[in-house]
C-alpha atoms as a PDB file:
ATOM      1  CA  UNK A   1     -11.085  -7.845  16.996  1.00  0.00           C
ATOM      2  CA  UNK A   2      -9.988  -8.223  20.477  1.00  0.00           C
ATOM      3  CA  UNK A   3      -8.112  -4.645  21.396  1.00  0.00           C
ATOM      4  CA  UNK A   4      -5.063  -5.219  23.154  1.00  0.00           C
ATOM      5  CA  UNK A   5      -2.523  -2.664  21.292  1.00  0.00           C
ATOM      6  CA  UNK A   6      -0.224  -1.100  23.995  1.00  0.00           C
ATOM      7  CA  UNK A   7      -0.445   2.928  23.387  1.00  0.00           C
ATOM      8  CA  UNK A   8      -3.846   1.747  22.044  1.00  0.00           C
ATOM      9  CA  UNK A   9      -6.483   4.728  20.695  1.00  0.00           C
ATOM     10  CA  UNK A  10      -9.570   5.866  22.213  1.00  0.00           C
ATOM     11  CA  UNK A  11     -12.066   4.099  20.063  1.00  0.00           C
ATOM     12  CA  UNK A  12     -14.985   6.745  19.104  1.00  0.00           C
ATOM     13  CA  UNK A  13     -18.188   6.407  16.924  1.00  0.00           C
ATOM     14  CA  UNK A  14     -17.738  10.475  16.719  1.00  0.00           C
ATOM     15  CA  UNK A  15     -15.370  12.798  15.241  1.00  0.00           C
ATOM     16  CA  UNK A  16     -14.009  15.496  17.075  1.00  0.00           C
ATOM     17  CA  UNK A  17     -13.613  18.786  14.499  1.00  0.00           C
ATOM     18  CA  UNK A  18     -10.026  18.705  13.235  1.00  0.00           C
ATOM     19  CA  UNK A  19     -10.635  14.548  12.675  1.00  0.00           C
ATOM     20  CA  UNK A  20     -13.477  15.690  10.652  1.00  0.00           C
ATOM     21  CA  UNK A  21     -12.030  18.301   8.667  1.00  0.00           C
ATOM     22  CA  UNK A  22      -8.966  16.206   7.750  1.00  0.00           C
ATOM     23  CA  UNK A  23     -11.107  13.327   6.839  1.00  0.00           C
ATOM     24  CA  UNK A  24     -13.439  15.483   4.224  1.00  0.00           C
ATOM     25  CA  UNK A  25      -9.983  17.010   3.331  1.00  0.00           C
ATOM     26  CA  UNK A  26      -8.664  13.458   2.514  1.00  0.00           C
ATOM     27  CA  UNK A  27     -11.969  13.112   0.310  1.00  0.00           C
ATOM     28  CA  UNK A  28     -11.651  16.214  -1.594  1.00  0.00           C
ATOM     29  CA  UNK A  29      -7.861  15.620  -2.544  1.00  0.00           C
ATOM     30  CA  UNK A  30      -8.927  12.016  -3.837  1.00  0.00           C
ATOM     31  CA  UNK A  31     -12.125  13.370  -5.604  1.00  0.00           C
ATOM     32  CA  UNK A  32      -9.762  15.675  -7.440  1.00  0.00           C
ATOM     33  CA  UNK A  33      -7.226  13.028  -8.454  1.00  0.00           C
ATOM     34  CA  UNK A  34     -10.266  11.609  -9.991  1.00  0.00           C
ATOM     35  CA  UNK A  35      -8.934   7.972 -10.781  1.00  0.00           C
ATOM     36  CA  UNK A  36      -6.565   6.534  -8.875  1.00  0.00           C
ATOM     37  CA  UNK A  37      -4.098   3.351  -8.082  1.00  0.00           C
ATOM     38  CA  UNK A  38      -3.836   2.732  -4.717  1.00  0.00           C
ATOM     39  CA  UNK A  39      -0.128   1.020  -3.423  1.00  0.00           C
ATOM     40  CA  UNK A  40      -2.349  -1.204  -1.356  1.00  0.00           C
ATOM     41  CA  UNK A  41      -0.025  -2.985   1.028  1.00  0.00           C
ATOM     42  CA  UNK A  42      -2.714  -4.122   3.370  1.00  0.00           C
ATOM     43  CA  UNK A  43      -1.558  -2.439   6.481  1.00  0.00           C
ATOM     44  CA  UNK A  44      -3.968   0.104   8.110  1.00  0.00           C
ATOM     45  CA  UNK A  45      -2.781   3.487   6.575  1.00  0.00           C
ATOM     46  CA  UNK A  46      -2.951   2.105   2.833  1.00  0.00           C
ATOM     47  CA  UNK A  47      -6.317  -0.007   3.559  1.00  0.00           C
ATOM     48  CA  UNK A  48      -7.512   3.418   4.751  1.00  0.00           C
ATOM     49  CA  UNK A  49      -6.918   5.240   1.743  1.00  0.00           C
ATOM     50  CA  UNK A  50      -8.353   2.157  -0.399  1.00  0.00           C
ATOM     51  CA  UNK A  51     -11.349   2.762   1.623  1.00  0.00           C
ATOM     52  CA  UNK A  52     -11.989   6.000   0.834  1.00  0.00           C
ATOM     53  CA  UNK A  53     -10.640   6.137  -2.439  1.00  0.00           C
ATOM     54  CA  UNK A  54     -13.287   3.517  -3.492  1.00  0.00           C
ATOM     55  CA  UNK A  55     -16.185   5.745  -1.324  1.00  0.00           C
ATOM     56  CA  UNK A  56     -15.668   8.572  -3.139  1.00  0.00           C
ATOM     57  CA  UNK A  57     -14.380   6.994  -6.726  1.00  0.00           C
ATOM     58  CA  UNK A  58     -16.084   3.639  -7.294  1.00  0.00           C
ATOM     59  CA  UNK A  59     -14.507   1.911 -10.075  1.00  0.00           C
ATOM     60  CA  UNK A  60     -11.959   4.672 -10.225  1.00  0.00           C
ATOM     61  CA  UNK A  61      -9.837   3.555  -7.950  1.00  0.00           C
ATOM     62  CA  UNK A  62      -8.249   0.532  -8.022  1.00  0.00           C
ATOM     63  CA  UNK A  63      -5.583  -1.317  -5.102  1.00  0.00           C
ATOM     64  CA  UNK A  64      -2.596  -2.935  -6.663  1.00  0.00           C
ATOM     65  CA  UNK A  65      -0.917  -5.323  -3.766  1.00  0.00           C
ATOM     66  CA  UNK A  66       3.126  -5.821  -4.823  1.00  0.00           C
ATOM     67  CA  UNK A  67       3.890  -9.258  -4.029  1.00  0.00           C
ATOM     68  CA  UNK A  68       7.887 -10.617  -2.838  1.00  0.00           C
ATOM     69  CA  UNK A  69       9.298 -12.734  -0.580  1.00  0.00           C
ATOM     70  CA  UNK A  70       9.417  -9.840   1.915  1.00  0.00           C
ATOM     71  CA  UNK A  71       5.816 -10.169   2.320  1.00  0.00           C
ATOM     72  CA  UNK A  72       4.233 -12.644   4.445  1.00  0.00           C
ATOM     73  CA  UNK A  73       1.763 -14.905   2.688  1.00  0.00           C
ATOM     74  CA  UNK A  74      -0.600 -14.165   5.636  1.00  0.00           C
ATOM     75  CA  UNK A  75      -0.125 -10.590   5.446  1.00  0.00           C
ATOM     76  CA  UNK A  76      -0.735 -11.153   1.448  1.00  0.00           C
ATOM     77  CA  UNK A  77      -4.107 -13.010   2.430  1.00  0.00           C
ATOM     78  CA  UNK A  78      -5.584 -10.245   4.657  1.00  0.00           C
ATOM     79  CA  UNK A  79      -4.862  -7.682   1.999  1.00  0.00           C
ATOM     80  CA  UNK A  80      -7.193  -9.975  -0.563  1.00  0.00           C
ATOM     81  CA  UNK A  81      -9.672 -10.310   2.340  1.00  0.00           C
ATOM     82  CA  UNK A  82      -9.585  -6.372   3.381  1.00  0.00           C
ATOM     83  CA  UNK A  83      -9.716  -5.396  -0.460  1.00  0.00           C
ATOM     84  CA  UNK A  84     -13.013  -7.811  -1.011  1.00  0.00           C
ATOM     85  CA  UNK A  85     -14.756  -5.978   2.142  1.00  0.00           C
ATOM     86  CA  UNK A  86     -14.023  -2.874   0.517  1.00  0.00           C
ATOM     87  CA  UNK A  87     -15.253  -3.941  -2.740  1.00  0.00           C
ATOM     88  CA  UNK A  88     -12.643  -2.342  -4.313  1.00  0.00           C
ATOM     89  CA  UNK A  89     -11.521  -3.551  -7.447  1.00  0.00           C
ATOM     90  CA  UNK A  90      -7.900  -5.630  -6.702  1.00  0.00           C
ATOM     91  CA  UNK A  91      -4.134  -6.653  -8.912  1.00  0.00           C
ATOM     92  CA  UNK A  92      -1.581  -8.353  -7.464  1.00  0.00           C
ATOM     93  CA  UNK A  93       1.900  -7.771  -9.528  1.00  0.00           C
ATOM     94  CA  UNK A  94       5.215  -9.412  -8.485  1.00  0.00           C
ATOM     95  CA  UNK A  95       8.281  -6.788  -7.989  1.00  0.00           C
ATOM     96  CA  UNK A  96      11.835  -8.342  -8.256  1.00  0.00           C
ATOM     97  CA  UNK A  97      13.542  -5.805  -5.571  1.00  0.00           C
ATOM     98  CA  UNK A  98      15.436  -9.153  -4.828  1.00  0.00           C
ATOM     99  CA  UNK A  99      17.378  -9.195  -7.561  1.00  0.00           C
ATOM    100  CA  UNK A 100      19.068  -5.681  -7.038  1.00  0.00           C
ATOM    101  CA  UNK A 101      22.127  -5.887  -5.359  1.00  0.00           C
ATOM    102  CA  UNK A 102      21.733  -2.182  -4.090  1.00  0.00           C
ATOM    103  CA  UNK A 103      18.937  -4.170  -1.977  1.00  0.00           C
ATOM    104  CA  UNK A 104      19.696  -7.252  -1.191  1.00  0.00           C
ATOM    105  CA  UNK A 105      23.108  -6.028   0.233  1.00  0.00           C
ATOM    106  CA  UNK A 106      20.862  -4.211   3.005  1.00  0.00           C
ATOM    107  CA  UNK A 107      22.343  -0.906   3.232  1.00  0.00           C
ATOM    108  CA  UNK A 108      20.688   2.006   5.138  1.00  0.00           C
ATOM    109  CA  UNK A 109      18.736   3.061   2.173  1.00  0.00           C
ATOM    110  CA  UNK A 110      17.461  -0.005   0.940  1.00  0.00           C
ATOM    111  CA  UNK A 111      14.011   1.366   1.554  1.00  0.00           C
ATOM    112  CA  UNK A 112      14.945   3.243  -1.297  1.00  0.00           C
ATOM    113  CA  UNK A 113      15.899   0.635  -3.883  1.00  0.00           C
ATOM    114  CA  UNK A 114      12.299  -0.864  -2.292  1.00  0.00           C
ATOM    115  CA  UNK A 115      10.051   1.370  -3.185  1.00  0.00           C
ATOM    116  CA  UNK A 116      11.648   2.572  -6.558  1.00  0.00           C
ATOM    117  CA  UNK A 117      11.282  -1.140  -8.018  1.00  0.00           C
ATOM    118  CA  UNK A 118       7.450  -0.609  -6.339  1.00  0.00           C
ATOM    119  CA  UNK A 119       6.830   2.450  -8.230  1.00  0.00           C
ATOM    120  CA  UNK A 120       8.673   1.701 -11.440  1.00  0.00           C
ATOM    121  CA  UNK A 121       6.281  -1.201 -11.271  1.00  0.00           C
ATOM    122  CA  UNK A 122       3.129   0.658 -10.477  1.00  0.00           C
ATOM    123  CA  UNK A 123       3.440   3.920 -12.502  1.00  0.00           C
ATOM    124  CA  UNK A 124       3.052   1.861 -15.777  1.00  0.00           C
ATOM    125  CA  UNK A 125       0.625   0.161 -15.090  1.00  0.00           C
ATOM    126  CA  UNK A 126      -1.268   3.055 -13.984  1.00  0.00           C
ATOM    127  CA  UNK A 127      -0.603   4.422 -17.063  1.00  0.00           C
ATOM    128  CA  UNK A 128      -1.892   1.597 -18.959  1.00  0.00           C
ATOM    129  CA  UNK A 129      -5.220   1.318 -17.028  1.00  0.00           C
ATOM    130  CA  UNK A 130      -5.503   5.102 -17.607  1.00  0.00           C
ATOM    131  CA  UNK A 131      -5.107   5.859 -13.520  1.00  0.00           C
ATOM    132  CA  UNK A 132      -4.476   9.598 -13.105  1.00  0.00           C
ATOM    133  CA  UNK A 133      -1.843   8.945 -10.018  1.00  0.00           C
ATOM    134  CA  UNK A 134      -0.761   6.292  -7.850  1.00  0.00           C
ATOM    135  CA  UNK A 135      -1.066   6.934  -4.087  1.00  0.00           C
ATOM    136  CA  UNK A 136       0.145   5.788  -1.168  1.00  0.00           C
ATOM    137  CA  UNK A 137      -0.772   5.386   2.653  1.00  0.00           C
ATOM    138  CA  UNK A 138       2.077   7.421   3.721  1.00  0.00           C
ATOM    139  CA  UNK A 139       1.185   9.443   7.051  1.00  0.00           C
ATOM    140  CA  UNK A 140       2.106  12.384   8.537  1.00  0.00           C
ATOM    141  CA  UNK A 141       3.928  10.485  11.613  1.00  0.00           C
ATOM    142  CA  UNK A 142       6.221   9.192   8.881  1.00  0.00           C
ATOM    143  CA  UNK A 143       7.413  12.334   7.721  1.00  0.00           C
ATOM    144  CA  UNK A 144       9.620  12.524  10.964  1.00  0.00           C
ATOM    145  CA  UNK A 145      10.880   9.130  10.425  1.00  0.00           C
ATOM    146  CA  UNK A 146      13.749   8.045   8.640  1.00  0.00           C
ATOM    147  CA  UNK A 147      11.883   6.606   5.663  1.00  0.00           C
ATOM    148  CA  UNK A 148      14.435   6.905   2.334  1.00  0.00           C
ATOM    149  CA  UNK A 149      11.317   5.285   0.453  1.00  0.00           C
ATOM    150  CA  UNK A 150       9.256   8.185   0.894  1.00  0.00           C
ATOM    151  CA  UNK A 151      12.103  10.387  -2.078  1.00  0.00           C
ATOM    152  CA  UNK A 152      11.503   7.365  -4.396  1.00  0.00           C
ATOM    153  CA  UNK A 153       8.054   7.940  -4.410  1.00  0.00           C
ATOM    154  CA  UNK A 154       8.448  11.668  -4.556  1.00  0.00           C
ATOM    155  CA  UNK A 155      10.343  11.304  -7.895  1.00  0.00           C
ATOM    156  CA  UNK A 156       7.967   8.938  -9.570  1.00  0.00           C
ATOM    157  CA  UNK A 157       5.130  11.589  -8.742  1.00  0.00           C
ATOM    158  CA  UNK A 158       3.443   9.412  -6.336  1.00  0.00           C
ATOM    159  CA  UNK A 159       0.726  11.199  -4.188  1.00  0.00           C
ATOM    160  CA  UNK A 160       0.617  10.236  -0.077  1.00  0.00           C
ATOM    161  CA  UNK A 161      -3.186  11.942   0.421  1.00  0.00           C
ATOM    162  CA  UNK A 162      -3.255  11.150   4.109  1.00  0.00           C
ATOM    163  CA  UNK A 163       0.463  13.281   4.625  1.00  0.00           C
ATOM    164  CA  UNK A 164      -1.160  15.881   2.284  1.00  0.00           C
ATOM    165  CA  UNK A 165      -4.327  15.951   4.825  1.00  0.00           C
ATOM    166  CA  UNK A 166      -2.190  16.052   7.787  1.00  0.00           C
ATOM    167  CA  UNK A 167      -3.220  12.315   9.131  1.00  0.00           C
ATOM    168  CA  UNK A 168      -1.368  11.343  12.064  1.00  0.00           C
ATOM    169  CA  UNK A 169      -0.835   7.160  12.704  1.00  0.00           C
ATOM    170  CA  UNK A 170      -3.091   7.374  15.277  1.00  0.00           C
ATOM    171  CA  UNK A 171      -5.977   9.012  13.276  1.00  0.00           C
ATOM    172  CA  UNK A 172      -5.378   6.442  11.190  1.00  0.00           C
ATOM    173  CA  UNK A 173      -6.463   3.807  13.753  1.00  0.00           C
ATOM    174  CA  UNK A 174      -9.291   6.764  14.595  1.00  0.00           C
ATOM    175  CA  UNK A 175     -10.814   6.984  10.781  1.00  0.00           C
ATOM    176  CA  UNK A 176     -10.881   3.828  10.087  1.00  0.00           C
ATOM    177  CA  UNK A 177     -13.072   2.524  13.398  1.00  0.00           C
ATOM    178  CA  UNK A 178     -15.365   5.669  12.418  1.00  0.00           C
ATOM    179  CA  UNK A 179     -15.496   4.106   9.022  1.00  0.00           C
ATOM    180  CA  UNK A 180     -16.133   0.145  10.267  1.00  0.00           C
ATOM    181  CA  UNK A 181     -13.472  -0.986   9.162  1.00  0.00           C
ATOM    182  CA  UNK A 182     -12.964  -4.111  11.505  1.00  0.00           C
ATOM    183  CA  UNK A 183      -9.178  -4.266  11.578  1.00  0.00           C
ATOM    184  CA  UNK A 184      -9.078  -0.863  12.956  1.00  0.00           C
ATOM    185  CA  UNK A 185      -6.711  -1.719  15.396  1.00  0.00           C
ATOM    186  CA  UNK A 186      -4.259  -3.936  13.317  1.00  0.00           C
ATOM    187  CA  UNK A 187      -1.241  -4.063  14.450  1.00  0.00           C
ATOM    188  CA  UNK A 188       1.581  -2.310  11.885  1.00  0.00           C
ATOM    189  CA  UNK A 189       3.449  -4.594   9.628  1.00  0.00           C
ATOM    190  CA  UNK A 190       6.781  -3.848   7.611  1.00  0.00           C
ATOM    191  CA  UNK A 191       8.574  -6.199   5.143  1.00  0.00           C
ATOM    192  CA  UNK A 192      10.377  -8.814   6.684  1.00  0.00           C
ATOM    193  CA  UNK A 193      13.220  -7.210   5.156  1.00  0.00           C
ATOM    194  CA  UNK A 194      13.013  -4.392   7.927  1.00  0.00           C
ATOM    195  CA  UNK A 195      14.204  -7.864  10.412  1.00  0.00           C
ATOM    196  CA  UNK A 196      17.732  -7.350   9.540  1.00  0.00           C
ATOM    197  CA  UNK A 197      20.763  -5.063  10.845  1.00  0.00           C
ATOM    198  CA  UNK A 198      21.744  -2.888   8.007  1.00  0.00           C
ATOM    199  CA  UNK A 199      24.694  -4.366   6.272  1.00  0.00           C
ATOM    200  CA  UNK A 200      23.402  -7.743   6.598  1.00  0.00           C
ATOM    201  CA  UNK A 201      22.686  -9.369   3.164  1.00  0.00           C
ATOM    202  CA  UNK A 202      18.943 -10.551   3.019  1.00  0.00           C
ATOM    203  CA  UNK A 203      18.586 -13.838   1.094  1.00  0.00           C
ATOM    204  CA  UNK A 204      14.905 -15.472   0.240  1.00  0.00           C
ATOM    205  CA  UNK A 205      15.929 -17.870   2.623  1.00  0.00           C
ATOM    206  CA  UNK A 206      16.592 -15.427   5.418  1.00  0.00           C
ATOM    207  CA  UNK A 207      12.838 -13.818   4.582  1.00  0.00           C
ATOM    208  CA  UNK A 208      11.114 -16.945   4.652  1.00  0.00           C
ATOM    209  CA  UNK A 209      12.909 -18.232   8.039  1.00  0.00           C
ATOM    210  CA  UNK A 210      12.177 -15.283   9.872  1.00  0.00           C
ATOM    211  CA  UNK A 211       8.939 -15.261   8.270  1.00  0.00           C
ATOM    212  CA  UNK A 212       8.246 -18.453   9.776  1.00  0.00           C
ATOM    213  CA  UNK A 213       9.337 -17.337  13.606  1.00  0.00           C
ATOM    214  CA  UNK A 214       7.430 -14.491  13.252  1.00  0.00           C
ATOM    215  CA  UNK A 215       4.394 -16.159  11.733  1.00  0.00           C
ATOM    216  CA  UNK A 216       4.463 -18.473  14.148  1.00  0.00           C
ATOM    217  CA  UNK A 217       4.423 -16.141  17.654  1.00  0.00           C
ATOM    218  CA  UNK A 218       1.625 -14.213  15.879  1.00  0.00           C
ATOM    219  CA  UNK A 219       0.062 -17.207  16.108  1.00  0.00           C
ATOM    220  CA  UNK A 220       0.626 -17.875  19.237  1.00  0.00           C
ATOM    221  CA  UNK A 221      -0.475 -14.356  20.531  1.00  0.00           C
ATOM    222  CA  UNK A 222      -3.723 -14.847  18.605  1.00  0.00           C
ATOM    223  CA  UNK A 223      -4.401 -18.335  20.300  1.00  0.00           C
ATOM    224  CA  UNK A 224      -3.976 -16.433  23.801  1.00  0.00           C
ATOM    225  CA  UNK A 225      -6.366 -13.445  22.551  1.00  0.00           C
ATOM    226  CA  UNK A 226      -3.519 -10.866  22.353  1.00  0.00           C
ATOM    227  CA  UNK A 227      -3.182  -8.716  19.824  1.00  0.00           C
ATOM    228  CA  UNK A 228       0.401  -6.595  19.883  1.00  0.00           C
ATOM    229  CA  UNK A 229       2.551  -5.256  17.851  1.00  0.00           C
ATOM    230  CA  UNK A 230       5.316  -7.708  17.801  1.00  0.00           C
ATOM    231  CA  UNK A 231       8.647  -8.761  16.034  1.00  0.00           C
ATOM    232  CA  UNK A 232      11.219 -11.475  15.297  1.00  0.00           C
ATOM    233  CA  UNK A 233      14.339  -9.539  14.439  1.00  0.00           C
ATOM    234  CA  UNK A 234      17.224 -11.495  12.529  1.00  0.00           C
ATOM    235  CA  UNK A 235      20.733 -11.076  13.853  1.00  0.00           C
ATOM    236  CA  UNK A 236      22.913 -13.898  11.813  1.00  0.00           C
ATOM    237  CA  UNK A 237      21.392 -16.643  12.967  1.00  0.00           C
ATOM    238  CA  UNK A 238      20.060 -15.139  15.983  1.00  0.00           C
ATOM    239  CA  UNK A 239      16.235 -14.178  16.892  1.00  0.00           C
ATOM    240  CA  UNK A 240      15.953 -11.409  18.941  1.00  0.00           C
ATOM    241  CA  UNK A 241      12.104 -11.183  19.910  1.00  0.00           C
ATOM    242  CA  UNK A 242      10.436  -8.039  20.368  1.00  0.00           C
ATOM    243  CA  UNK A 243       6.694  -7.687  22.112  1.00  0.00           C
ATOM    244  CA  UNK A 244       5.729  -4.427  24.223  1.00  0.00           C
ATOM    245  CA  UNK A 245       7.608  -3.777  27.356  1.00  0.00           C
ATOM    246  CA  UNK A 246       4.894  -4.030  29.567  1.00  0.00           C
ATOM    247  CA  UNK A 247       3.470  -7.413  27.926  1.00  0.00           C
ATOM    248  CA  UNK A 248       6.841  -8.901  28.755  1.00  0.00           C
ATOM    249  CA  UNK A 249       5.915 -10.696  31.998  1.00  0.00           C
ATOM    250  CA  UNK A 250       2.819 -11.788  31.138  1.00  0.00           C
ATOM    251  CA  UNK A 251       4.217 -13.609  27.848  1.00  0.00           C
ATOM    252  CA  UNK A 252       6.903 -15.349  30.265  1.00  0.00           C
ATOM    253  CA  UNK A 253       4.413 -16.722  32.541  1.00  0.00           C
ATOM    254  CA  UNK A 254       1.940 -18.030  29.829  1.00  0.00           C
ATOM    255  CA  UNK A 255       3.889 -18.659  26.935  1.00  0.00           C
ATOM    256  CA  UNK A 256       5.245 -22.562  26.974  1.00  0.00           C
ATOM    257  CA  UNK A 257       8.859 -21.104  25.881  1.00  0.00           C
ATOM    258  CA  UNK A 258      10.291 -25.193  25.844  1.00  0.00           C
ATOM    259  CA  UNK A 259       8.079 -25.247  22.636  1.00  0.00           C
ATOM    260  CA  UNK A 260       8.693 -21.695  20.895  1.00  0.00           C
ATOM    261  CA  UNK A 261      12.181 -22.411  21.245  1.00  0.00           C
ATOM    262  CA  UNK A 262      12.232 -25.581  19.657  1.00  0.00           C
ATOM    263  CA  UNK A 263      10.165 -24.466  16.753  1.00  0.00           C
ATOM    264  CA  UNK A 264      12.547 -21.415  16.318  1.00  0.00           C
ATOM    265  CA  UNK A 265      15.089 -23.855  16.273  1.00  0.00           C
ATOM    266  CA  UNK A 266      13.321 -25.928  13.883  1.00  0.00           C
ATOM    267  CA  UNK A 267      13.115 -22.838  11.475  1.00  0.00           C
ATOM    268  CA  UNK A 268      17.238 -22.351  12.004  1.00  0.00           C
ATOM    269  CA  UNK A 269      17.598 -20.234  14.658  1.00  0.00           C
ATOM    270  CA  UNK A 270      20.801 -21.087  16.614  1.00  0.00           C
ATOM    271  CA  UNK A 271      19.686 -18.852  19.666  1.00  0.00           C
ATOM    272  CA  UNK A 272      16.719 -17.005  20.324  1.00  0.00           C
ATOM    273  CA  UNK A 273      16.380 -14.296  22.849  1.00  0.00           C
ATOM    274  CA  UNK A 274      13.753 -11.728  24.452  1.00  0.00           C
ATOM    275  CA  UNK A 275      14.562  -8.025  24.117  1.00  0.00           C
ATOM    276  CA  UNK A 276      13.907  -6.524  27.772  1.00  0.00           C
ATOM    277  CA  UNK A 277      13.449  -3.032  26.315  1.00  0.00           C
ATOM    278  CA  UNK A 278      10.517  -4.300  24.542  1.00  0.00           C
ATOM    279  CA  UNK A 279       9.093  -3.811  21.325  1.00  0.00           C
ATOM    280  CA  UNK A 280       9.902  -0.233  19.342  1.00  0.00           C
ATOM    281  CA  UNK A 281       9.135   0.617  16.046  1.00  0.00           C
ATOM    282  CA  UNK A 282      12.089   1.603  13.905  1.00  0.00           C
ATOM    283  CA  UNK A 283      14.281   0.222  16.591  1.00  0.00           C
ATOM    284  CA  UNK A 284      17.707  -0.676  14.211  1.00  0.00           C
ATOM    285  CA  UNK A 285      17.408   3.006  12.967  1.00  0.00           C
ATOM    286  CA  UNK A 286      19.177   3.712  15.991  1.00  0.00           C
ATOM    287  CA  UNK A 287      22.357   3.252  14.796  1.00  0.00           C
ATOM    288  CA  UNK A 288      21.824   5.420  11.438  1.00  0.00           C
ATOM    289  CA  UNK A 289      20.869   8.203  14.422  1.00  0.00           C
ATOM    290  CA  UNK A 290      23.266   7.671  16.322  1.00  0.00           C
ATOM    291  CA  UNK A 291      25.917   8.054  13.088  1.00  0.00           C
ATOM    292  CA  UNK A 292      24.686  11.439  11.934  1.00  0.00           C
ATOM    293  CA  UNK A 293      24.558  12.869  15.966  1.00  0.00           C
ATOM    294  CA  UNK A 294      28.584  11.939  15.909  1.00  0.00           C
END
């Protein structure tokens, strides 16, 4: 892969010795679990702990990917392709978060309502397959974030080994170019569902339009050999494009923007803008912030 992540790690064939005692840490805490289901979404902190789980467990540890119209079906293929280069053993199960109201109405825990529908899924069919716990790729970086997923998991008994080792995001990226894992520097990639301004109600068709727009400027980014972290952010029928601040001139000036506008109007879009503060992760938690400062 082409490395052109802004805020990008320091690629290393070597671990320094905290990196290495976390990482035989993460080993020892999966050894113990002894058989495990992995909530495999595909990004790089969950494809991590796939990875090791398998190293150390084999064919006690299996990756179960939850499939919904908040998932892109290119996101959906890399997960199949990054489980097969594992070789760990791989389910895919639908989860019907969409039909909750608690979710679909997007309010500012709908993480919540997410991941218990993911769990309540999981956890019996863990139990079925005789899996000792179900674990997550849950980082220590997202401890400080507002993530109302992570009590959900928490009261379904679901284990996050790289939080319990102390794994920071960007050790993630770290481990898993130690380990050769090729994607090491894959850009992060929420539901589609995180597009939206709480309070907005999230429809399939909502998902699969600004699926579409985003699908589409990934694409576009890949054609130019760029590889950011990047977003198409849904405000009524407004995109709102997101791509790192300091990428911002050079997508202007090579980017034909006659033709991503019409194809963003083709999806529906009624306007489509650039956001000059540039891409931020967790950007619409602002808001919740700014609530509980006040």
């Amino acid at each position: 892969m082409t490395q052109n992540l802004s805020n990008a790690p320091i690629a290393s064939d070597r671990l320094d010795r905290q990196l290495e005692t976390k990482l035989t840490q993460l080993r020892q805490i999966l050894a113990e679990a002894q058989k495990v289901l992995v909530a495999y979404s595909g990004g790089i902190d969950s494809t991590l702990v796939a990875k090791v789980a398998f190293d150390v467990l084999q064919d006690r540890a299996c990756a179960v990917t939850a499939n919904s119209p908040s998932l892109l079906p290119a996101d959906l293929d890399d997960a199949k392709m990054q489980a097969r280069a594992i070789g760990i053993e791989h389910q895919i199960v639908a989860t019907a978060e969409m039909e909750n109201p608690n979710y679909t109405s997007n309010p500012i825990n709908r993480c919540y309502f997410c991941k218990s529908e993911l769990h309540d899924t999981l956890k019996p069919l863990a139990r079925s397959l005789g899996y000792e716990y179900v674990v997550d790729g849950l980082n220590a970086d997202d401890l400080h974030d507002y993530r109302p997923g992570i009590m959900a998991a928490k009261e379904r008994g679901v284990r996050s080994p790289l939080a319990e080792a102390g794994i920071t995001k960007l050790e993630v990226r770290q481990l898993s170019h130690y380990l050769g894992l090729p994607w090491w520097d894959k850009p992060s990639q929420p539901c589609l569902s995180s597009r939206f301004p709480y309070g907005e109600n999230i429809t399939i068709e909502k998902l699969q339009r600004v699926g579409r727009a985003e699908q589409y400027l990934r694409n576009l980014l890949r054609d130019a050999g760029w590889l950011w972290d990047v977003r198409v952010r849904s405000i009524g029928d407004t995109a709102r494009i997101e791509i790192p601040f300091e990428q911002i001139p050079k997508f202007i000036n090579n980017i034909n923007l006659t033709n991503l506008i019409a194809a963003f109007r083709e999806f529906g879009f009624t306007a489509i803008t650039l956001d000059l503060e540039g891409f931020r992760s967790g950007k619409l938690n602002d808001a919740i912030v700014q609530t509980f400062q006040t």
